[in-house]
Protein backbone atom coordinates (compact mmCIF):
# COMPACT_ATOMS: atom_id res chain seq x y z
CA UNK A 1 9.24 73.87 11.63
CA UNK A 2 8.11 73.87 14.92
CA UNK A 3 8.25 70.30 17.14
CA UNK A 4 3.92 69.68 16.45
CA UNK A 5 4.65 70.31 12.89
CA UNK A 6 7.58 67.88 12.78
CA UNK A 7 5.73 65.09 14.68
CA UNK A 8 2.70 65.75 12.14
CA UNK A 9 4.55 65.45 9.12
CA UNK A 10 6.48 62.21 10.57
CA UNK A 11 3.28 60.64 11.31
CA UNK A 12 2.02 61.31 8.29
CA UNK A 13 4.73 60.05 6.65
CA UNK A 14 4.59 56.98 8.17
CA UNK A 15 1.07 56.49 8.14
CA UNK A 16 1.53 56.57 4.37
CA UNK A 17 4.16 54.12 4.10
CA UNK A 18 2.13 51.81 5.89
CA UNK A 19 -0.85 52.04 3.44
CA UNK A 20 1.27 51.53 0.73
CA UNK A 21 3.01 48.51 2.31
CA UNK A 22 -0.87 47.08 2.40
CA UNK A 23 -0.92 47.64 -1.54
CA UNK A 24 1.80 45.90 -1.30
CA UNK A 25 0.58 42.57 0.24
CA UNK A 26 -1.85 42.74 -1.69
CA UNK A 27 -0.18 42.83 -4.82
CA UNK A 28 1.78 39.89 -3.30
CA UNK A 29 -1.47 38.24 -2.31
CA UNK A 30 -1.89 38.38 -6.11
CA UNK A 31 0.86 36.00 -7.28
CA UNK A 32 0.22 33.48 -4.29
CA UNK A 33 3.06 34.86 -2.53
CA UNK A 34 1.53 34.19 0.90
CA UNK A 35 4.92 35.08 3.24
CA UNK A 36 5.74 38.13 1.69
CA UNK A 37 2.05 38.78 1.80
CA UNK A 38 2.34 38.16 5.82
CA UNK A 39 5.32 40.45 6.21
CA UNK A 40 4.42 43.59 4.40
CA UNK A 41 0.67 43.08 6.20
CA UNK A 42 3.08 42.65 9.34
CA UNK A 43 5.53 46.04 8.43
CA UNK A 44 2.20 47.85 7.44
CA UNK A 45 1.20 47.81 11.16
CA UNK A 46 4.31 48.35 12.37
CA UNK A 47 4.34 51.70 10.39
CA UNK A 48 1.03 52.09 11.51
CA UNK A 49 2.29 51.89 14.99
CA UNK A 50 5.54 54.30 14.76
CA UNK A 51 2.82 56.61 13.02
CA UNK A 52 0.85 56.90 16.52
CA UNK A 53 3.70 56.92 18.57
CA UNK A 54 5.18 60.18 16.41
CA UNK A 55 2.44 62.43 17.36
CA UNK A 56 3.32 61.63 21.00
CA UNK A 57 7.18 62.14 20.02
CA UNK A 58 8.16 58.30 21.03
CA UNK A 59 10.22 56.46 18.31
CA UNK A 60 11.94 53.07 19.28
CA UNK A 61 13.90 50.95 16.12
CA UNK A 62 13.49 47.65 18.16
CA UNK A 63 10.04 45.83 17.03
CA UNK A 64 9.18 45.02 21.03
CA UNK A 65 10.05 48.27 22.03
CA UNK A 66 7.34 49.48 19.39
CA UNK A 67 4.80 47.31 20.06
CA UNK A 68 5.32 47.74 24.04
CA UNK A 69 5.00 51.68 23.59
CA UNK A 70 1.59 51.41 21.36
CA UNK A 71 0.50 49.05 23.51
CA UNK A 72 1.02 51.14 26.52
CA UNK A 73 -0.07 54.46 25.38
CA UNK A 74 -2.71 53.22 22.70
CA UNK A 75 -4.16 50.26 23.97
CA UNK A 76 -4.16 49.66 28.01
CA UNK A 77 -5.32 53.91 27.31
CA UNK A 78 -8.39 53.42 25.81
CA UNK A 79 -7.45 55.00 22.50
CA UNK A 80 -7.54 51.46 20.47
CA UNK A 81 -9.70 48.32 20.80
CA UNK A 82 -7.82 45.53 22.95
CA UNK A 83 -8.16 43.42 19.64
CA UNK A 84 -5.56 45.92 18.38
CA UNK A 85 -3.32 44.32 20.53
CA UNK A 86 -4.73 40.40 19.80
CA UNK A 87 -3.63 41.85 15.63
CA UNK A 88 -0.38 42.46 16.91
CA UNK A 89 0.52 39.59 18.21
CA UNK A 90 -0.67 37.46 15.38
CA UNK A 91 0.65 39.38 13.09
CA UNK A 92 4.13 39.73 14.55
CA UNK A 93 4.10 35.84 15.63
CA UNK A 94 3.23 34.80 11.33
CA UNK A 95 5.75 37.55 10.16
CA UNK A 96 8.27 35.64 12.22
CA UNK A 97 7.56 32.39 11.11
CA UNK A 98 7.32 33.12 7.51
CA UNK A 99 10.55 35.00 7.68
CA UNK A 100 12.52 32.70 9.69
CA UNK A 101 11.26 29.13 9.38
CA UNK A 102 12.54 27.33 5.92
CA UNK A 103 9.37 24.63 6.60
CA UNK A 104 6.42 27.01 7.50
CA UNK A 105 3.29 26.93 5.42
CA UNK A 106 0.82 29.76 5.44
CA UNK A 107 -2.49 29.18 3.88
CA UNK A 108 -4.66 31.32 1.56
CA UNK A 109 -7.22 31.68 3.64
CA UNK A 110 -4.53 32.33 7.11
CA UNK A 111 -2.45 35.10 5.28
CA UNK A 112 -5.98 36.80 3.97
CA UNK A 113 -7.22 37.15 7.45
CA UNK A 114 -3.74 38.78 8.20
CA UNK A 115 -4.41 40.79 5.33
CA UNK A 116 -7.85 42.05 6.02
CA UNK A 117 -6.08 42.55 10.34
CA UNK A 118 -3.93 44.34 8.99
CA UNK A 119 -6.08 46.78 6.90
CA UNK A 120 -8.34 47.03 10.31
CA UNK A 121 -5.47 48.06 12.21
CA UNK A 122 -4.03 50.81 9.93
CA UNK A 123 -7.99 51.90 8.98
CA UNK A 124 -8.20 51.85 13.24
CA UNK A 125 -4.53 53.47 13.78
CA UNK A 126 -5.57 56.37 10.99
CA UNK A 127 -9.36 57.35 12.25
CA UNK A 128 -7.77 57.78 15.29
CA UNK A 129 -5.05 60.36 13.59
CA UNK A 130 -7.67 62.07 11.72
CA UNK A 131 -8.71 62.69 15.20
CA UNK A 132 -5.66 64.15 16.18
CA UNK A 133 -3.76 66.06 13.58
């Protein structure tokens, strides 16, 4: 396979891993499990990110490494909405708290806008790969 072809299947891949992380949360969503709900919205754009990056053959493992690089080549480029980034940072600051804080409370109505953020970003992140591959 030839280096285009590879980063086209990877992105691919990954774009479909985060859409199925967002059936995910919201099979979570389901059973009132609003912090898992928060962190597969979270991993869904995440994917959604490494899936961009791919077809411009930049892969990082570190989450701020990730986000800097979409950011950088996405975002401050004109390729993405600046509320891409505003989604991010939301996103990654909730997934945080609901993964690491024992006390934090996320409501219904907080974890189903990061729901409905996160299905903006990937719809957002795979328009633009449509695009593109």
């Amino acid at each position: 396979m030839q280096p285009d072809e590879l980063r086209k299947e990877l992105s691919n891949l990954r774009l479909q891993n985060a859409k199925k992380l967002l059936l995910a949360a919201e099979k979570l969503m389901e059973i009132d499990d609003y912090k898992s709900t928060a962190n597969r919205a979270y991993y869904a754009i995440f994917n959604a990110m490494r899936a961009e990056l791919a077809t411009i053959g930049i892969d990082y493992k570190k989450h701020s490494a990730v986000i800097s690089a979409f950011r950088l080549n996405f975002i401050k480029n004109n390729v993405h909405d600046t509320a891409l980034s505003d989604i991010i940072t939301s996103l990654f600051r909730v997934r945080n708290d609901a993964d690491y804080n024992d006390y934090y409370v996320i409501s219904k109505a907080d974890v189903t806008l990061q729901l409905e953020n996160a299905k903006a970003f990937v719809a957002a992140v795979e328009a633009h790969l449509n695009i593109l591959l």
